[in-house]
Protein backbone atom coordinates (compact mmCIF):
# COMPACT_ATOMS: atom_id res chain seq x y z
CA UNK A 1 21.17 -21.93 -22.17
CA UNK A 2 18.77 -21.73 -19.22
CA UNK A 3 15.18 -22.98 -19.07
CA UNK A 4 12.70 -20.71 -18.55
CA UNK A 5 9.86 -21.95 -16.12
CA UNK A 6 6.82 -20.12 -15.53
CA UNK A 7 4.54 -21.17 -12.61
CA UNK A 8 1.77 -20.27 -10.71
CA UNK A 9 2.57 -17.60 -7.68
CA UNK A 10 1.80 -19.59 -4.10
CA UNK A 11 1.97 -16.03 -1.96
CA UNK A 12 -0.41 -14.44 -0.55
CA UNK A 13 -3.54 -12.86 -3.01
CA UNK A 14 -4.33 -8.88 -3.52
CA UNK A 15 -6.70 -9.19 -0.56
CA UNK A 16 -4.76 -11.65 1.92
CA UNK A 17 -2.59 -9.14 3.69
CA UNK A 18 -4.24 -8.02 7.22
CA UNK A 19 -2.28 -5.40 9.18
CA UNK A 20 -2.60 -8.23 12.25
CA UNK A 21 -0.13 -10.37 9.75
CA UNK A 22 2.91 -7.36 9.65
CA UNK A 23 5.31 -5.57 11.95
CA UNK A 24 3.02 -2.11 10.79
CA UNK A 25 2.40 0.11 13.65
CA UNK A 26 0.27 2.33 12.75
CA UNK A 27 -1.11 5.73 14.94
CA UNK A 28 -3.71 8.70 13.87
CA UNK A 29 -1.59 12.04 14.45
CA UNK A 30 -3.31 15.21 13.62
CA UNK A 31 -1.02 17.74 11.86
CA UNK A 32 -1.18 21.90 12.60
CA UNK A 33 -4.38 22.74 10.62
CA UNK A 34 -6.07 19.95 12.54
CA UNK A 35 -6.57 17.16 9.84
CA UNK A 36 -6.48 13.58 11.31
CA UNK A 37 -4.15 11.25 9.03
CA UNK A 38 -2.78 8.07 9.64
CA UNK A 39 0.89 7.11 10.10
CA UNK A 40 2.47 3.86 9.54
CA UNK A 41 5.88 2.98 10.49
CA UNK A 42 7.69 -0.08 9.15
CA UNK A 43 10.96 -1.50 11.48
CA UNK A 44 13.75 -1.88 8.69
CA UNK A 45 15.38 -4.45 10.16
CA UNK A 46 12.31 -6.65 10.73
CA UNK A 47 12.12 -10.27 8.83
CA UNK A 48 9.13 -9.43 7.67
CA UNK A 49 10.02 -6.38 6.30
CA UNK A 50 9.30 -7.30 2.41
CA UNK A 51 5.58 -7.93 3.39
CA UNK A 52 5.26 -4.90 5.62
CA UNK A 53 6.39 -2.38 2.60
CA UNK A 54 4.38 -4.14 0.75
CA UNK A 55 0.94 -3.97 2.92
CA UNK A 56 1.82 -0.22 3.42
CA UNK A 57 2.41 0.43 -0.39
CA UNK A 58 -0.79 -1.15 -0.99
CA UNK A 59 -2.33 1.21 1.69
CA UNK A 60 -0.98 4.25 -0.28
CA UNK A 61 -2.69 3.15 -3.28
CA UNK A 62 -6.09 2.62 -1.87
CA UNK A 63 -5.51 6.07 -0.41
CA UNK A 64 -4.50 7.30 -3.55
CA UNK A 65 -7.60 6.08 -5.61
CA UNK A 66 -10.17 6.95 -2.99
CA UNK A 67 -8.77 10.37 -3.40
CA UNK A 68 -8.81 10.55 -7.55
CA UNK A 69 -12.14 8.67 -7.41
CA UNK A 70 -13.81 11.52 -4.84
CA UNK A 71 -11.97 14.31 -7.41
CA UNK A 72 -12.24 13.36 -10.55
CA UNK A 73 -15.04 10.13 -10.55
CA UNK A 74 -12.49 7.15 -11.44
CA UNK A 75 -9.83 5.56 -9.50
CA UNK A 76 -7.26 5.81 -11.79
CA UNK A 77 -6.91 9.12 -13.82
CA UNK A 78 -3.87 10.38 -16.25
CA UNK A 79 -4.55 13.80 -16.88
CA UNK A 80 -3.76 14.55 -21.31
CA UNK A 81 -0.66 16.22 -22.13
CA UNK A 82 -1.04 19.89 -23.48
C-alpha cells in the first residue's frame, strides 16, 4: 500500500503571477460595434505553457467577477433554480 504524504505547496501564491513572468502576449483589439477588449494569446508549445494558461485563466476570472459584481453586487453569484 502507498503512503500518502501531504505537504505544503512551494509554487507560486494567488497573487505571485505577473504577466512580465509568462510567454502571454497580450493586445487591445476593438471588435465591429467598437468595444475595446483585450486579447491574450498563449504559444502551445512554450515551456512555460502550464503557468501561462494558468495566469490567463486567472485573468478570466477576475474578468468574470468584476462583471457579476457591477450586475448583480457580489463577485460570485448562482442564480436559484425554478
Amino acid at each position: 500500500m502507498a503512503k500518502v504524504v501531504v505537504a505544503k505547496s512551494i509554487g507560486k501564491g494567488r497573487g505571485d503571477l505577473r504577466r512580465k513572468d509568462t510567454g502571454v502576449a497580450e493586445k487591445r483589439v476593438k471588435d465591429d460595434s467598437g468595444k475595446v477588449s483585450r486579447l491574450r494569446t498563449l504559444d502551445g508549445k512554450s515551456e512555460t505553457f502550464s503557468t501561462d494558461l494558468t495566469y490567463v485563466f486567472r485573468k478570466n476570472v477576475e474578468l468574470a467577477r468584476e462583471e457579476n459584481r457591477r450586475i448583480v453586487g457580489v463577485s460570485d453569484f448562482v442564480p436559484a433554480q425554478r
